[in-house]
Structure formats: C-alpha cells, structure tokens
C-alpha atoms as a PDB file:
ATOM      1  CA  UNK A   1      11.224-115.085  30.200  1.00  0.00           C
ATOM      2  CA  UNK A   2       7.831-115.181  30.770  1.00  0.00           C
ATOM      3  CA  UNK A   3       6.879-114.609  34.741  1.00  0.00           C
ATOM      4  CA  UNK A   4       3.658-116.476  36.142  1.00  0.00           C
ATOM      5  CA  UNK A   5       1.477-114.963  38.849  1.00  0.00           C
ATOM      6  CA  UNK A   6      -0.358-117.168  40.677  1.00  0.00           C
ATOM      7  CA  UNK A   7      -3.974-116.961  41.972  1.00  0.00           C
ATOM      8  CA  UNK A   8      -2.353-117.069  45.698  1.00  0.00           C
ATOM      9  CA  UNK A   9      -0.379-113.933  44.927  1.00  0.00           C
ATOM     10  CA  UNK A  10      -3.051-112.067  43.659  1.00  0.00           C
ATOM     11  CA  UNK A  11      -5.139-112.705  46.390  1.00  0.00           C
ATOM     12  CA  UNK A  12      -2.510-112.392  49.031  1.00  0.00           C
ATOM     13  CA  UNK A  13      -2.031-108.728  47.240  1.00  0.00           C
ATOM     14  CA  UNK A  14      -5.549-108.233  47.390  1.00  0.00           C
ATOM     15  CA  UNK A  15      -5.910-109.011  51.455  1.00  0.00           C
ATOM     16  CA  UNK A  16      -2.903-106.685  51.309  1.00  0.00           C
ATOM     17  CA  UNK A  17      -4.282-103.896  49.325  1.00  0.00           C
ATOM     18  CA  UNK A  18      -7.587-104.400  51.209  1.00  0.00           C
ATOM     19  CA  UNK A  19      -9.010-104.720  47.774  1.00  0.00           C
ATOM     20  CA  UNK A  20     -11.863-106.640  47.024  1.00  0.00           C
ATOM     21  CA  UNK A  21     -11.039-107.980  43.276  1.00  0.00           C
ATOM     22  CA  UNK A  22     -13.961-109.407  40.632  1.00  0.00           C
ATOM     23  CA  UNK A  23     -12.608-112.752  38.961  1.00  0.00           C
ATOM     24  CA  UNK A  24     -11.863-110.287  35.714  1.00  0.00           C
ATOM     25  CA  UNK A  25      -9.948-107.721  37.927  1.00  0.00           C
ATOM     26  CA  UNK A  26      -7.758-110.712  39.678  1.00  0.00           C
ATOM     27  CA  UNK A  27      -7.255-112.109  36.223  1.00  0.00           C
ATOM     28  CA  UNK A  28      -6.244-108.330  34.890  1.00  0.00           C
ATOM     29  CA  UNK A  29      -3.697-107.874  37.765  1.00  0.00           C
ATOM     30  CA  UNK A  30      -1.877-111.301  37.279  1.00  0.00           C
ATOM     31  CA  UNK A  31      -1.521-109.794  34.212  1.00  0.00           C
ATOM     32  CA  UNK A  32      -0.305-106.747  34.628  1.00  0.00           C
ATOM     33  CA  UNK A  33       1.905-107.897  37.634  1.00  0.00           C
ATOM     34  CA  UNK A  34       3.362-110.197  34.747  1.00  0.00           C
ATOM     35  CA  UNK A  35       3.777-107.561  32.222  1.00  0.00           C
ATOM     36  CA  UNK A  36       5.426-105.477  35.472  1.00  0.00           C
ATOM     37  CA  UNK A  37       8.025-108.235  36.164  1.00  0.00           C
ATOM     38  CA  UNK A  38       9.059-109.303  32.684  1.00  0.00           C
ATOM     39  CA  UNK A  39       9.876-105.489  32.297  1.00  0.00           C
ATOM     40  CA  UNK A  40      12.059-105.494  34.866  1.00  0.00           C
ATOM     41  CA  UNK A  41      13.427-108.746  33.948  1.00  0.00           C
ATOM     42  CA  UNK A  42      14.905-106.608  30.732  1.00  0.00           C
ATOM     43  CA  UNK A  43      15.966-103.779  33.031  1.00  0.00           C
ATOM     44  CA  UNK A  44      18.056-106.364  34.819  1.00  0.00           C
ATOM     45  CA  UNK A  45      19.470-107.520  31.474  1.00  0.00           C
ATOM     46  CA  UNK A  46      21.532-103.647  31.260  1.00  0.00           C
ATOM     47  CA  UNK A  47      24.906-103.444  31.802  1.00  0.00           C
ATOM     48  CA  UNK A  48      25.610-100.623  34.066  1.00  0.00           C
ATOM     49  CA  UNK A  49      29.104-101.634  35.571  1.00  0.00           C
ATOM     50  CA  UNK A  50      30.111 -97.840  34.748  1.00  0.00           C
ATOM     51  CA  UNK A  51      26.970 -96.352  35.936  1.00  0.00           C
ATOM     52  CA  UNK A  52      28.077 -94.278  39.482  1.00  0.00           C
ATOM     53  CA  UNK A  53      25.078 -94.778  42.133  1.00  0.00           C
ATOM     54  CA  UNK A  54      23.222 -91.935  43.473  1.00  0.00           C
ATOM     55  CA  UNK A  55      20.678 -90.663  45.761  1.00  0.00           C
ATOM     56  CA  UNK A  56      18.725 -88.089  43.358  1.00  0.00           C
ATOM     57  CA  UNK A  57      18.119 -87.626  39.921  1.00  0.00           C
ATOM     58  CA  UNK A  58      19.021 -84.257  39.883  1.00  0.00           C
ATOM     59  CA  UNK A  59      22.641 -83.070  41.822  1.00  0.00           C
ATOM     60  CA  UNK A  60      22.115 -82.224  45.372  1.00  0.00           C
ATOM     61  CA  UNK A  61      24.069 -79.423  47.102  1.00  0.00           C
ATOM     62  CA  UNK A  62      23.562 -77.303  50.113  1.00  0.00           C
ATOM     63  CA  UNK A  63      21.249 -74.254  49.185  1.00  0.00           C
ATOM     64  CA  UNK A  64      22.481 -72.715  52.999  1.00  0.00           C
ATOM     65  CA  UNK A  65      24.437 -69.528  53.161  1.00  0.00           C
ATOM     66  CA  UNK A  66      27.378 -69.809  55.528  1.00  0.00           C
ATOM     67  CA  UNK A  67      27.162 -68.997  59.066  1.00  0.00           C
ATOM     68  CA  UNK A  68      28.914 -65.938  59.405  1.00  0.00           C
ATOM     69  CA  UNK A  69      28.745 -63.840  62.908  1.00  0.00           C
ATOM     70  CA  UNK A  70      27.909 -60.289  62.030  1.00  0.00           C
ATOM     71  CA  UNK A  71      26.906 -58.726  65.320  1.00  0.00           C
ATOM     72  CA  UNK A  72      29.881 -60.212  67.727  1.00  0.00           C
ATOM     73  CA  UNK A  73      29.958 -60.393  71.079  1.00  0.00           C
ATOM     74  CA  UNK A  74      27.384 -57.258  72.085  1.00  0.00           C
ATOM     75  CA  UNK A  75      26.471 -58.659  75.641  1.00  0.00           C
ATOM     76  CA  UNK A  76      27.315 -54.812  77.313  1.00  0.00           C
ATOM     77  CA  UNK A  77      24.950 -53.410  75.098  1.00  0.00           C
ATOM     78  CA  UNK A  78      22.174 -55.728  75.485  1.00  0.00           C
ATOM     79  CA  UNK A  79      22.676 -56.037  78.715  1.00  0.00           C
ATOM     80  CA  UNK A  80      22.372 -52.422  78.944  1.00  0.00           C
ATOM     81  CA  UNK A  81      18.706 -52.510  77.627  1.00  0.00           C
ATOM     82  CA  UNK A  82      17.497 -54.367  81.109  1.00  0.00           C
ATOM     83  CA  UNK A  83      16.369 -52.685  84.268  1.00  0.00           C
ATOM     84  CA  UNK A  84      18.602 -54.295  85.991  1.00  0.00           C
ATOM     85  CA  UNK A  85      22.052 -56.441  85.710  1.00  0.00           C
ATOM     86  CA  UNK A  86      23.864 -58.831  88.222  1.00  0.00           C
ATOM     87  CA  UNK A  87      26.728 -60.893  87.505  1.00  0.00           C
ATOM     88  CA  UNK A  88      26.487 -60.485  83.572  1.00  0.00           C
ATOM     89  CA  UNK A  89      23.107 -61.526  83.747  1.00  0.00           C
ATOM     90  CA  UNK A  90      19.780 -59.594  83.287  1.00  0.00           C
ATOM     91  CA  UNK A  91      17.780 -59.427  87.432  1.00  0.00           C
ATOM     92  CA  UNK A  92      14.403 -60.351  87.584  1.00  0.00           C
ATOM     93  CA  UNK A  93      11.968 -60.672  90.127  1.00  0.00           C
ATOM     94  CA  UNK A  94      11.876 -64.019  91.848  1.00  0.00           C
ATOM     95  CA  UNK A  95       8.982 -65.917  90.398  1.00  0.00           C
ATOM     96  CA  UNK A  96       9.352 -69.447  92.614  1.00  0.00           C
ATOM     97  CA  UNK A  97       9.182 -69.836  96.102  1.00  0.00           C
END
C-alpha cells in the first residue's frame, strides 16, 4: 500500500518546521514521509490482541523507602532547646506591630 505525499503536505510541514526546503529536499521528504507511513502501515498489519499495554519499556516500581517515624513525638525535648516556651510553643519577640 503505497502512501502519497502531496506537495501541500510537504510544504504545510515545512511552514510548520519553519524550514525552508530546496525543490530536491521537498522531493526527499515526500519521500521519506512515504517510506515513514508505509512502515507503519506494516506495523498496523501485527496482531497484538495478547499484547498487555504499558507505560514503559522497562517495569516501573517505587524506588522510595517507606516512611517510617524513628524519632516520635520529642516536642519536650525540643522544646527544651528554646529560651523560652508558652503554651507548647517556642516565645519570641514580637516582630509586627
């Protein structure tokens, strides 16, 4: 099945590309564009019913450690590290009037 590529299309690719094509290099990509096509004209002809789809080539997983809590809840001893504490909270000098 043998796919034609029009002038149009090549120079509607062209305007695209923002390529400024010689009459040899238009005629070149028509035919590579038609060599392009007819090759995936034969990729379309493969079964692949029993082919799963996927997102990657290679398998995926998560390359995270789990988030495990190692210090716990430590609030009186950082809290203890301030100048000052009020209400569970560090006290610091107002800064807004």
């Amino acid at each position: 099945m043998a796919t034609k590529i029009s002038d149009e299309t090549i120079e509607y690719v062209g305007i695209l590309a923002k390529l400024a094509l010689s009459r040899e290099e238009k005629e070149a990509a028509k035919k590579d564009m038609g060599r392009m096509l007819e090759y995936i004209d034969r990729l379309n002809e493969l079964d692949t019913s029993d082919v799963q789809p996927m997102s990657h080539i290679f398998p995926v997983s998560n390359v995270f450690r789990e988030d495990i809590v190692t210090n716990g809840d430590d609030r009186e001893d950082i809290l203890a590290n301030g100048p000052e504490v009020k209400d569970g909270a560090f006290k610091v000098p107002k800064t807004v009037e």
